[in-house]
Protein backbone atom coordinates (compact mmCIF):
# COMPACT_ATOMS: atom_id res chain seq x y z
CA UNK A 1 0.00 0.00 0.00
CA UNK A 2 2.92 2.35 1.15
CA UNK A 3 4.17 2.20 -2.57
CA UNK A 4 1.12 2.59 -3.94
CA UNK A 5 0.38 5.29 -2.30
CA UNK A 6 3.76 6.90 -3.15
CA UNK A 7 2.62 5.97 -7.04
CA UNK A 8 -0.34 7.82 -6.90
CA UNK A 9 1.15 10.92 -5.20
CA UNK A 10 3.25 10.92 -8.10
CA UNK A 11 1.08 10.66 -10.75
CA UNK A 12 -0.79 13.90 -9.19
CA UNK A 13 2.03 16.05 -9.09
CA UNK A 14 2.99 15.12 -12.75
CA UNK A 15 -0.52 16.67 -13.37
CA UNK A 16 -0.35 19.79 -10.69
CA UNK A 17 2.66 20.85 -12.42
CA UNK A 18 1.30 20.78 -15.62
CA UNK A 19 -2.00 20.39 -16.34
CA UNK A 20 -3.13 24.00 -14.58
CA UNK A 21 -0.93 25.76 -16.69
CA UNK A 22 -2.46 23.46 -20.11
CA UNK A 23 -5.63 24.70 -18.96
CA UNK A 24 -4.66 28.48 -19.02
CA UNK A 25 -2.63 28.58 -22.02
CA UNK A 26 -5.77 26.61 -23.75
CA UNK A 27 -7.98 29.49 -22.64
CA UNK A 28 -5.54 32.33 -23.84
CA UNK A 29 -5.92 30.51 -26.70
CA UNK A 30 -9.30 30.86 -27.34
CA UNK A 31 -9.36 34.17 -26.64
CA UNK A 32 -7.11 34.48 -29.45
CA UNK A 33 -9.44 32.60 -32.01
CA UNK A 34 -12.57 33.25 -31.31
CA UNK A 35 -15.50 31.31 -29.42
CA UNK A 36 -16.84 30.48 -33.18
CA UNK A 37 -13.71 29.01 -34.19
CA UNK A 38 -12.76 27.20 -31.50
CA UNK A 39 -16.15 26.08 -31.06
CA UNK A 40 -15.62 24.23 -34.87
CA UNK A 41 -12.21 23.21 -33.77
CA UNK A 42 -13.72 21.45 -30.09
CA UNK A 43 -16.54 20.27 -32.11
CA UNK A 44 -14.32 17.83 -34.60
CA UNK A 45 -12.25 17.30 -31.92
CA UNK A 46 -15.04 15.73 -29.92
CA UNK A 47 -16.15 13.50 -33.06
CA UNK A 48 -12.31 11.73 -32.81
CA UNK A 49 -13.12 11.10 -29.47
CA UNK A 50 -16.09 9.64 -29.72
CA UNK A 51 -14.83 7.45 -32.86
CA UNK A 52 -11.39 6.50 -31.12
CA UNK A 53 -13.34 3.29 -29.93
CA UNK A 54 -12.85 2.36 -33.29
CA UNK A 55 -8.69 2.40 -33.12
CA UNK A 56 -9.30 0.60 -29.95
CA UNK A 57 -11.82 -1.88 -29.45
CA UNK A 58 -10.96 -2.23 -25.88
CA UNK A 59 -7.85 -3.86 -26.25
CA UNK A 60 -6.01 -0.58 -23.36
CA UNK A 61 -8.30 -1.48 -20.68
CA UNK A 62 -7.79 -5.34 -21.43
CA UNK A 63 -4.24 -4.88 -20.91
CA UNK A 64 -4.80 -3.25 -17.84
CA UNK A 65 -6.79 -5.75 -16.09
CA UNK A 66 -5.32 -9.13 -17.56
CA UNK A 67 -1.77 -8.17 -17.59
CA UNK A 68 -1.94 -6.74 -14.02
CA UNK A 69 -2.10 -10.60 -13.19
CA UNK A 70 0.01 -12.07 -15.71
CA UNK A 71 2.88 -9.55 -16.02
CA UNK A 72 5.71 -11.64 -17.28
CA UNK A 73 3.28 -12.05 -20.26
CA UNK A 74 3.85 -8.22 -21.61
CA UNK A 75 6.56 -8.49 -23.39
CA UNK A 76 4.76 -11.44 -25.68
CA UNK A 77 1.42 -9.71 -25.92
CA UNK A 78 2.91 -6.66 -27.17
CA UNK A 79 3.77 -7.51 -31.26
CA UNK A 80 0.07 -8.94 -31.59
CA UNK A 81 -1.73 -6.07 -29.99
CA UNK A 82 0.71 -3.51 -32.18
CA UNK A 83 -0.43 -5.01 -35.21
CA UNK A 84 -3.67 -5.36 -34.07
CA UNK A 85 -4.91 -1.77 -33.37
CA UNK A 86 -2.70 -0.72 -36.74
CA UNK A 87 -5.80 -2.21 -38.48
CA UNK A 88 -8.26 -0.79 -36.51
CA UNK A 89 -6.56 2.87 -36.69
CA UNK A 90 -6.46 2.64 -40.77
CA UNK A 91 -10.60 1.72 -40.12
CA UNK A 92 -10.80 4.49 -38.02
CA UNK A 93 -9.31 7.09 -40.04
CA UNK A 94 -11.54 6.33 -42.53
CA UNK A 95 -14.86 6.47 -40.45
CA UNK A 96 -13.63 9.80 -39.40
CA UNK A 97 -13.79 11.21 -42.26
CA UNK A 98 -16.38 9.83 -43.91
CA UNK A 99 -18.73 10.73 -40.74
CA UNK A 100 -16.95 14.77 -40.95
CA UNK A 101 -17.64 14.58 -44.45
CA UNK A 102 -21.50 13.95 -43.78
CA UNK A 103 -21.82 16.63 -40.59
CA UNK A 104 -19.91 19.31 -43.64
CA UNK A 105 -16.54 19.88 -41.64
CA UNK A 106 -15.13 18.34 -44.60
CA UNK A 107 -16.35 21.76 -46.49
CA UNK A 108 -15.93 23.86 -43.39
CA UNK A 109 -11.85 22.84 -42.76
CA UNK A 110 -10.81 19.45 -44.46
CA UNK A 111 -6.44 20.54 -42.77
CA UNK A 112 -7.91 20.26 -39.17
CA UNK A 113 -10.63 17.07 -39.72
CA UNK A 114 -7.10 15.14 -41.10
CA UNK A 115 -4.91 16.18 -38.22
CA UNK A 116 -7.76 15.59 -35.89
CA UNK A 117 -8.38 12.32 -37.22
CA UNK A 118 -4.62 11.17 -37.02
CA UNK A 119 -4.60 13.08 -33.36
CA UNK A 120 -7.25 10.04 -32.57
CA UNK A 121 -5.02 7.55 -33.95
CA UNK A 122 -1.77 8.60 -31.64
CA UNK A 123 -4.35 8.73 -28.58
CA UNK A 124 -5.47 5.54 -29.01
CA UNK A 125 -1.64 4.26 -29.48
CA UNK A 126 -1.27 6.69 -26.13
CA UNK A 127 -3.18 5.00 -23.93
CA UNK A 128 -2.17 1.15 -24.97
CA UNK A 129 1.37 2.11 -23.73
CA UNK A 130 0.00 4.26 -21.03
CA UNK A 131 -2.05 1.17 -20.37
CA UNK A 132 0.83 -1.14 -20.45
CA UNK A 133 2.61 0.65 -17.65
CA UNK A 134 -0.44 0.58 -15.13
CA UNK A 135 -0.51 -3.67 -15.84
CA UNK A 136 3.57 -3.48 -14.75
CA UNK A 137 2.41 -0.92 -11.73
CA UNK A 138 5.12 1.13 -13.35
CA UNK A 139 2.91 4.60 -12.46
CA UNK A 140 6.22 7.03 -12.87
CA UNK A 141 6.32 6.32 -16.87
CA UNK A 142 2.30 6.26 -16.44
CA UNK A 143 2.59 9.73 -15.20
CA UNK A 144 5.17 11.08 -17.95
CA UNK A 145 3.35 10.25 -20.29
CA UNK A 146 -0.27 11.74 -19.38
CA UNK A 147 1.73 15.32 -19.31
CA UNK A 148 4.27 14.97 -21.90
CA UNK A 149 1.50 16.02 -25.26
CA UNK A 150 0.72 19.06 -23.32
CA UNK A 151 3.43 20.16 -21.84
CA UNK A 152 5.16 19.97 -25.44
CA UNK A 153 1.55 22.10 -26.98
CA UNK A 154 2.39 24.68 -24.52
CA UNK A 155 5.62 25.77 -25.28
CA UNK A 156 4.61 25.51 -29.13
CA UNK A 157 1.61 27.95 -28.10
CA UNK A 158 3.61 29.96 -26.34
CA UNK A 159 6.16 30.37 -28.95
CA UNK A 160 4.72 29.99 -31.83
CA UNK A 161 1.12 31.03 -31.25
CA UNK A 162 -1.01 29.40 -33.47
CA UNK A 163 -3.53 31.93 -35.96
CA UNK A 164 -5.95 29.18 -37.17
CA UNK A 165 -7.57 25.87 -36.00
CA UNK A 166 -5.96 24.14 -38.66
CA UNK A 167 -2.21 25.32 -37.44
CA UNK A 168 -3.46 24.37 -33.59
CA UNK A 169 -4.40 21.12 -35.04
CA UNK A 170 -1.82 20.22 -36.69
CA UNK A 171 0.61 20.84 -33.65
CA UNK A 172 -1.90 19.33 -31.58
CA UNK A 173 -1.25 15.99 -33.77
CA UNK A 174 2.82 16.19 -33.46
CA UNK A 175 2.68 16.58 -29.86
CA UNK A 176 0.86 13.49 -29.32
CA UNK A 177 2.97 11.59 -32.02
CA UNK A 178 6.01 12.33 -29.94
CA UNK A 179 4.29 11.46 -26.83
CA UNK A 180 3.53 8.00 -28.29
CA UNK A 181 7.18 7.41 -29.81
CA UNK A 182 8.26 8.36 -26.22
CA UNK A 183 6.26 5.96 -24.59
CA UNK A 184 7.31 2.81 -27.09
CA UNK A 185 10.91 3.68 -26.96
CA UNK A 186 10.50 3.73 -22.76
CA UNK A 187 8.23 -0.03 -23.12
CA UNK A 188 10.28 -1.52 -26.03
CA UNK A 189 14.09 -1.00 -24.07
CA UNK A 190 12.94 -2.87 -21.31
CA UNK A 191 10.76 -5.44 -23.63
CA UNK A 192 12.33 -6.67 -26.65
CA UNK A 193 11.09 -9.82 -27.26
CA UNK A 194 8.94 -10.35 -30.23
CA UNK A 195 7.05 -13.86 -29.60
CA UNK A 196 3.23 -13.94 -29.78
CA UNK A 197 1.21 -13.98 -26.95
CA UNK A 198 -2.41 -14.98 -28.31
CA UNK A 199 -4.01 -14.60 -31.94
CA UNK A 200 -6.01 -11.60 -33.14
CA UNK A 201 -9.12 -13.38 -33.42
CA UNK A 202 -8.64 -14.43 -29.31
CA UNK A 203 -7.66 -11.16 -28.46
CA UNK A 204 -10.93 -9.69 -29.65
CA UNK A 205 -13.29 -12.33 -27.97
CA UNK A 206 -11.47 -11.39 -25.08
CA UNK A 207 -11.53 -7.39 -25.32
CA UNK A 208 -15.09 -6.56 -27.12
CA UNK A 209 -16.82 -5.76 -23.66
CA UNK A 210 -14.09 -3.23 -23.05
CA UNK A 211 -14.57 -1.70 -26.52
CA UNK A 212 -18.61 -1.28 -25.88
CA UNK A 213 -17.82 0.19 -22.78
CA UNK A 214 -14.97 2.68 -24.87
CA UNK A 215 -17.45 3.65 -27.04
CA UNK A 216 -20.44 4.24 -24.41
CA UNK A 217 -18.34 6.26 -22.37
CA UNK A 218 -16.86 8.43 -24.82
CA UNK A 219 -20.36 9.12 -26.45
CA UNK A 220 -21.67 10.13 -22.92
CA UNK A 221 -18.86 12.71 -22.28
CA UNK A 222 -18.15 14.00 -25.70
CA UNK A 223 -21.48 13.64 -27.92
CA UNK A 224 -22.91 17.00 -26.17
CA UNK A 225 -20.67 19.20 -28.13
CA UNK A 226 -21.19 17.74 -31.40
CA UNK A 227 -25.32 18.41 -30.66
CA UNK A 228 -24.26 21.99 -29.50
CA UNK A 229 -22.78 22.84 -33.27
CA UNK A 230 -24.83 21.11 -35.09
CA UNK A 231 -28.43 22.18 -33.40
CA UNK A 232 -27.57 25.67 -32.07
CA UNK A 233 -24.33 26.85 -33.14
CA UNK A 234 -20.72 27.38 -33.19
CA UNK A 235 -20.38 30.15 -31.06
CA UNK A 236 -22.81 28.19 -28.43
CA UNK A 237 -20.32 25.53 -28.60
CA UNK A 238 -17.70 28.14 -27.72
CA UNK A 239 -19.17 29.10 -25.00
CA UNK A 240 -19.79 25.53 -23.67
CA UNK A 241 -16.42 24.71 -24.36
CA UNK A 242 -14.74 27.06 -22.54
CA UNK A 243 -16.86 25.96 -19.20
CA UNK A 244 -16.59 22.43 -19.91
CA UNK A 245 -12.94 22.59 -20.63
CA UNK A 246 -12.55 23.49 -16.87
CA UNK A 247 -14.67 20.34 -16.14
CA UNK A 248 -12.31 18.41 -17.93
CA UNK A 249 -8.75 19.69 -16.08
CA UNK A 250 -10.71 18.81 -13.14
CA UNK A 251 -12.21 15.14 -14.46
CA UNK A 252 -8.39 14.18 -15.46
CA UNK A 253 -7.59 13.70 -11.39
CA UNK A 254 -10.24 11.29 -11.48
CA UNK A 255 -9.19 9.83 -14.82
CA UNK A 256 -5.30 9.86 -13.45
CA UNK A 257 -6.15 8.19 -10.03
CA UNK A 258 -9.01 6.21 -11.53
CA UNK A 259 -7.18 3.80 -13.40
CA UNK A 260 -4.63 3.00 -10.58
CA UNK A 261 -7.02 1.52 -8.37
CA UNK A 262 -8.60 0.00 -11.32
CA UNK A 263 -5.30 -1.87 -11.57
CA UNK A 264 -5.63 -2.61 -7.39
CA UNK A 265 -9.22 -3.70 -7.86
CA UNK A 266 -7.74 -6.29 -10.36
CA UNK A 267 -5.22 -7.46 -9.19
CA UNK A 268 -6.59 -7.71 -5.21
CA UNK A 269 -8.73 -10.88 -4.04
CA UNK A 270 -9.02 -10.63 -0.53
CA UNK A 271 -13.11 -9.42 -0.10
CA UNK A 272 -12.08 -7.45 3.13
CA UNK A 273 -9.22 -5.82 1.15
CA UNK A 274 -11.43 -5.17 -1.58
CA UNK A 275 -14.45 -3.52 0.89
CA UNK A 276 -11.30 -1.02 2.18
CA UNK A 277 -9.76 -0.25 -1.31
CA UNK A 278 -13.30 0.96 -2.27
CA UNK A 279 -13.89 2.74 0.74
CA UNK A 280 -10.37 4.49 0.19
CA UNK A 281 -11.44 5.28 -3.12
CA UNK A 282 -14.52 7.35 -2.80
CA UNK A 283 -12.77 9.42 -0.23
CA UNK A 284 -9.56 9.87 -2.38
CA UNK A 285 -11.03 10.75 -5.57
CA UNK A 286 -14.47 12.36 -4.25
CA UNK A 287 -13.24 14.98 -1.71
CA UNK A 288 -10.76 17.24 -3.66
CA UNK A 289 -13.39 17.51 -6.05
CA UNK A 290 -15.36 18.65 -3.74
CA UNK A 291 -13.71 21.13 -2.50
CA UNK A 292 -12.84 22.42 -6.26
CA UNK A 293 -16.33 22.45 -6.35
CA UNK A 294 -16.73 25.25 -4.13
CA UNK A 295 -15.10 27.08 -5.95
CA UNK A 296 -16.82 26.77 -9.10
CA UNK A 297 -19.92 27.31 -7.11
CA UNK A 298 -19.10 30.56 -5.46
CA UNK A 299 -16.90 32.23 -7.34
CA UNK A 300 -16.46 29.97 -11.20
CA UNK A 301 -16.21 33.77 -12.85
CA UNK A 302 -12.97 34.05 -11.81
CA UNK A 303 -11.65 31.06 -14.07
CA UNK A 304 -12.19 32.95 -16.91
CA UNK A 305 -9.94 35.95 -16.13
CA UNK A 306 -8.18 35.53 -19.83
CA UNK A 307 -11.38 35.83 -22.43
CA UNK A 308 -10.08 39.79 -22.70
CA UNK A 309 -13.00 39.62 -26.15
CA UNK A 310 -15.11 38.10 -24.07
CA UNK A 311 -18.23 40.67 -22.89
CA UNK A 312 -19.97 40.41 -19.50
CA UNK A 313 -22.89 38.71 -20.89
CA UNK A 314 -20.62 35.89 -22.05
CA UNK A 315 -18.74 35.50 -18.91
CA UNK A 316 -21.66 34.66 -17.20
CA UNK A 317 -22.65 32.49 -19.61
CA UNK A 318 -19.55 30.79 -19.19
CA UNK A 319 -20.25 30.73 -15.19
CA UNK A 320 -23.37 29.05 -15.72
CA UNK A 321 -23.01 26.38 -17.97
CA UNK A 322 -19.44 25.72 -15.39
CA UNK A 323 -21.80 25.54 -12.11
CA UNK A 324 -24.36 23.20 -14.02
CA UNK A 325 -21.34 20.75 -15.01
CA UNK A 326 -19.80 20.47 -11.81
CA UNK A 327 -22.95 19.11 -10.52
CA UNK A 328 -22.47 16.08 -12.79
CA UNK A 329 -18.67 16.27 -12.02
CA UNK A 330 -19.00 16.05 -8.11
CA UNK A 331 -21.53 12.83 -8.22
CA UNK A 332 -19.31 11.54 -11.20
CA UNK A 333 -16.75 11.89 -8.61
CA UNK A 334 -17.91 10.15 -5.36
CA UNK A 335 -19.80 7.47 -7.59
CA UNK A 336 -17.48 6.24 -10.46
CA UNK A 337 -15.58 4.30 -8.53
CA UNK A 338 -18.12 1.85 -8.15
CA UNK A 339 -18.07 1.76 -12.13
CA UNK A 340 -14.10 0.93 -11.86
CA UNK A 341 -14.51 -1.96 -9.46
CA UNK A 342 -17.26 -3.34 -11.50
CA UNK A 343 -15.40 -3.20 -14.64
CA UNK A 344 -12.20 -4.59 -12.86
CA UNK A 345 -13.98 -7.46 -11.61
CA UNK A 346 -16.07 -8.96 -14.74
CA UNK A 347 -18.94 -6.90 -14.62
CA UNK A 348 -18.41 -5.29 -17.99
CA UNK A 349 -21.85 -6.54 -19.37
CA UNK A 350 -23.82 -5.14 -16.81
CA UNK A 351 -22.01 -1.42 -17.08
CA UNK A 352 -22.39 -1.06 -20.80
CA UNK A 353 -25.95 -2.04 -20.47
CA UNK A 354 -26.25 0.93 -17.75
CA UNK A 355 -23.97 3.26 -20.34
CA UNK A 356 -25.58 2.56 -23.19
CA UNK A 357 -29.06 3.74 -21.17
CA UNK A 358 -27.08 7.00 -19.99
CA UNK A 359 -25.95 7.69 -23.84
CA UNK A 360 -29.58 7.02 -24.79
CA UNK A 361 -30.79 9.53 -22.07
CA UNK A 362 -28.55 12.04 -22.96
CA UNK A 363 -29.33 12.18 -26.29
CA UNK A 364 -33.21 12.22 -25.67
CA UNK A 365 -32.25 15.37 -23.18
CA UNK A 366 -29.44 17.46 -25.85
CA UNK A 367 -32.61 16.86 -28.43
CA UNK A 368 -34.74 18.66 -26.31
CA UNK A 369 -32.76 21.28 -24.28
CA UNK A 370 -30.50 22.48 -26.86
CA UNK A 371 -32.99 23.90 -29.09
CA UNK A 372 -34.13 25.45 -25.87
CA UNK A 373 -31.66 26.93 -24.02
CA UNK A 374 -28.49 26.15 -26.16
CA UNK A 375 -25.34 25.45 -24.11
CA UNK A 376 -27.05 25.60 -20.78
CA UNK A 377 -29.28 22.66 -22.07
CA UNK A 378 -26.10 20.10 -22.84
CA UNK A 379 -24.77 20.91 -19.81
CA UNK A 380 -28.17 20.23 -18.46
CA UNK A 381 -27.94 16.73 -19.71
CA UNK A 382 -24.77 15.74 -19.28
CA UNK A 383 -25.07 16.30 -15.16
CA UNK A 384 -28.51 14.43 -15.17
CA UNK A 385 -27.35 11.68 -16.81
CA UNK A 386 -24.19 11.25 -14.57
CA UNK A 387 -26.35 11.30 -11.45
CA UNK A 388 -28.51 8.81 -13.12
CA UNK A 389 -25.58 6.74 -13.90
CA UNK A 390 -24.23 6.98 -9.99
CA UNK A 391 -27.28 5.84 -8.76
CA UNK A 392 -27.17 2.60 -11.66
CA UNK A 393 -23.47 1.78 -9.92
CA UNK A 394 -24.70 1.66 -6.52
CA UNK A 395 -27.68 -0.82 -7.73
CA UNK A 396 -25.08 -2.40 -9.32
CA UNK A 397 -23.17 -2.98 -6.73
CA UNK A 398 -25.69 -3.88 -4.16
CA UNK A 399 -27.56 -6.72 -5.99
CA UNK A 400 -24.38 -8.48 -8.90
CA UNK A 401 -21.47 -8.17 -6.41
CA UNK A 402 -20.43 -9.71 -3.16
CA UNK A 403 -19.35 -6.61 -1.80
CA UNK A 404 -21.36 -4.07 0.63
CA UNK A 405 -22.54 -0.51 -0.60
CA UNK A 406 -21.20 1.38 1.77
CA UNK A 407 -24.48 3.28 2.63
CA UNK A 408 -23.32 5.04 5.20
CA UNK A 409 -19.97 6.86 3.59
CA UNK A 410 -22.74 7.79 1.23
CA UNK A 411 -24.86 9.07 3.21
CA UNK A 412 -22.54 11.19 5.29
CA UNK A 413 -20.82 12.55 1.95
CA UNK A 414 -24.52 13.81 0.70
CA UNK A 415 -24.51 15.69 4.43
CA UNK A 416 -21.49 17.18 4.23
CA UNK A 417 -22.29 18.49 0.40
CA UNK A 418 -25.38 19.77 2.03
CA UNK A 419 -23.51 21.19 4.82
CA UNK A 420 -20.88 22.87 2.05
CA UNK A 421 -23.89 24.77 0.20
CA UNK A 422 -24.66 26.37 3.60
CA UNK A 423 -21.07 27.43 4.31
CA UNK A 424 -21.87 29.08 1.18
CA UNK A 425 -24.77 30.59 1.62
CA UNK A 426 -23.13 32.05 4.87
CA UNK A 427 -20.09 33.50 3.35
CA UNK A 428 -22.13 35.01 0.25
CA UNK A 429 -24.35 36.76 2.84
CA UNK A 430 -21.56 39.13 3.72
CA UNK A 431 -19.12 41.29 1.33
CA UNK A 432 -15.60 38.96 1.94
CA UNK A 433 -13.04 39.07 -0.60
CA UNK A 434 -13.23 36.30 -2.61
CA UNK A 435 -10.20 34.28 -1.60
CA UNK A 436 -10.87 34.82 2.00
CA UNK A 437 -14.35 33.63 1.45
CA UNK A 438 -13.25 30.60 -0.26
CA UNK A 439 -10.81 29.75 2.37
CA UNK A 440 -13.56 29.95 5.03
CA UNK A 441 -16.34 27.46 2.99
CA UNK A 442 -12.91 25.25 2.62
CA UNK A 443 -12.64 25.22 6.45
CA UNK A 444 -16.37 25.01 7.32
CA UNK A 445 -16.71 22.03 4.65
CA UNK A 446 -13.52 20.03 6.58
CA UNK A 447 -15.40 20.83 9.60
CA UNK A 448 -18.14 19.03 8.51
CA UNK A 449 -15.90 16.10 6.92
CA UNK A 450 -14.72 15.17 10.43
CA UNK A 451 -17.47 15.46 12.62
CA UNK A 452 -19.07 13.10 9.85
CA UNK A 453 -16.31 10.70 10.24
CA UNK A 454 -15.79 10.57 6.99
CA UNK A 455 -12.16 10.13 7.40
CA UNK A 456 -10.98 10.40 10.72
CA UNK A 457 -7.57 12.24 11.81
CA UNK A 458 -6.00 8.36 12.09
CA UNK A 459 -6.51 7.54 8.65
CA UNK A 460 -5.79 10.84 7.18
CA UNK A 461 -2.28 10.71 9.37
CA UNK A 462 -2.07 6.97 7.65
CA UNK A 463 -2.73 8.74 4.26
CA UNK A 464 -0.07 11.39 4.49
CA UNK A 465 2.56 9.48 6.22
CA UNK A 466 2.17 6.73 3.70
CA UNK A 467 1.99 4.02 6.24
CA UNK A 468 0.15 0.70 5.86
CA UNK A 469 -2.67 0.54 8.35
């Protein structure tokens, strides 16, 4: 646990260091271009996303979970998997455009729907390595390379500023090229040995639930933005993107810490082991979002200090749509974990049948919201659904698994929230500076953490000393 621990705490300052000053530069950027056409530019970027299943098929999280168990096997699976998602990124490629050629980017920028589309096709190479590195527990070269694409973006922003999307995209697309020639050249030096594991036809049998669930979730995070453009507009999409990119910084702790204890889930047997590494999870990854959360609620204007174009009325904008999203992000938070045990423990089936319901919802809800109140209605539907789909994990959980919902964690984290809104209230009653405000709904909110016994002062010195309990 002790290096495990010291794992994770390494992973997160990988993405302190960096990812905060991503975010920034990102919304300088913006600034620069225009909510319109960085709105087209987020839109087509979303449809890679959401297509990247394709160059995948599951076969990252596979890798994750089976070779966590078997990891003398890596070096043989490695060749066969290569090879593999080669096909499926030519197959890819060519969805991509076919589907950007029907939605008219094609006609709008064909220079950023190629670079976008072969942006999808390093990601997906990304994450196998990335992938490969949480089987081995190896979290350090985990953690270098979920910073190195943006930390190389920035300093190509920063120098060279980008004046269109289709310049952004294209350096967008040799950044994460690098990153994944990085990665290989870090795996292959340690792994050279060319032998296969299993054939093609075995390794799909094996990795098709993961590739449902791949496509599920990516349709339920990134679908919204491709409604936005296409049933409102650009500039609506502009404005959604530059609240939800904010979501997004914030989502990648969970996505970063996430995926280690999906490795722990998998590779750990003992029940009562199990029933504490979930426990340990909600708090970890549910509490610092919280208190970023706070933040966005009370005083989210303040994030968007750089839009210099951007007019009052748009800033608030902004600020809305950002307070509606963190809703979804704080029970996406305290509830996904239940999702990553599932999945770790042969429960795919049963999640992608609870995904696929959540991408069905929030289409039924962009349909009729967008039209409606544009931006503010995807955002709308995309915290809905997430609370919808927290609730499905705890049913889950409670009636497929052997494992106890812990109830009562989740009942005293829905007090303390409820206790945090009144801090809020408090503090908003009286004309604080902002900071000083902020710092005293932090204090009131830990207040109510350990009178709820949340975590108690034991654990947390366990936590912080690294020491196995």
């Amino acid at each position: 646990m002790k290096k495990f621990l010291t794992q994770v705490f390494l992973v997160l300052l990988a993405n302190l260091i960096i990812k905060p000053s991503w975010l920034l530069t990102e919304n300088w950027l913006q600034d620069r271009l225009g909510h319109s056409a960085f709105g087209l530019f987020a839109a087509i970027f979303s449809l890679s996303y959401l297509l990247s299943p394709i160059a995948d098929l599951g076969i990252n999280q596979y890798i994750t979970k089976w070779l966590a168990n078997f990891q003398q096997k890596v070096p043989r699976a490695f060749l066969t998997i290569f090879r593999y998602k080669s096909y499926l990124a030519l197959v890819y490629f060519l969805v991509f455009l076919s589907i950007g050629y029907l939605l008219q980017y094609w006609q709008q920028t064909l220079l950023t729907l190629i670079f976008l589309g072969l942006t999808g096709i390093c990601i997906s190479f990304l994450f196998m390595v990335r992938a490969y590195f949480q089987a081995l527990q190896q979290f350090q070269w985990e953690a270098l390379l979920s910073v190195l694409d943006k930390a190389l973006l920035m300093l190509i922003i920063w120098f060279l500023t980008p004046s269109s999307i289709e310049m952004y995209a294209f350096w967008t697309w040799t950044t994460f090229f690098i990153a994944v020639l990085t990665g290989m050249f870090f795996l292959l030096r340690s792994y050279r040995s060319s032998s296969h594991l299993f054939g093609m036809k075995n390794l799909l049998l094996r990795s098709y639930p993961f590739a449902l669930m791949m496509v599920l979730y990516s349709s339920n995070e990134r679908i919204n933005q491709i409604f936005i453009e296409q049933l409102s507009s650009s500039y609506e999409n502009g404005i959604y993107v530059a609240a939800f990119r904010w979501i997004s910084a914030i989502a990648m702790y969970l996505w970063t810490v996430l995926p280690l204890f999906y490795a722990r889930f998998a590779h750990t047997q003992q029940r009562q082991a199990l029933q504490q590494l979930l426990n340990t999870s909600i708090i970890i990854v549910g509490i610092p979002v919280l208190m970023v959360c706070i933040f966005l609620w009370g005083w989210g204007d303040k994030l968007f200090f750089l839009f210099k174009h951007s007019n009052t009325q748009e800033i608030q904008k902004m600020t809305h749509n950002l307070q509606v999203l963190s809703i979804g992000l704080l029970a996406n938070a305290f509830l996904n974990p239940f999702s990553t045990y599932l999945t770790s423990k042969g429960y795919e089936q049963l999640v992608n049948r609870l995904l696929l319901i959540g991408v069905l919802s929030n289409i039924v809800l962009c349909i009729l919201l967008i039209p409606l109140w544009g931006a503010l209605g995807a955002s709308t539907a995309y915290s809905v659904v997430l609370i919808m789909m927290g609730v499905g994990y705890i049913g889950l959980l409670h009636y497929k698994t052997p494992l106890k919902v812990p109830y009562k964690l989740i009942l005293k984290v829905f007090i303390v929230i409820l206790w945090t809104l009144l801090g809020l209230w408090i503090v908003k009653q009286y004309a604080l500076i902002w900071f000083f405000a902020f710092i005293l709904t932090v204090l009131w909110t830990m207040i109510g953490i350990y009178f709820s016994g949340i975590i108690t002062l034991k654990e947390l010195k366990q936590l912080l000393l690294w020491k196995r309990k």
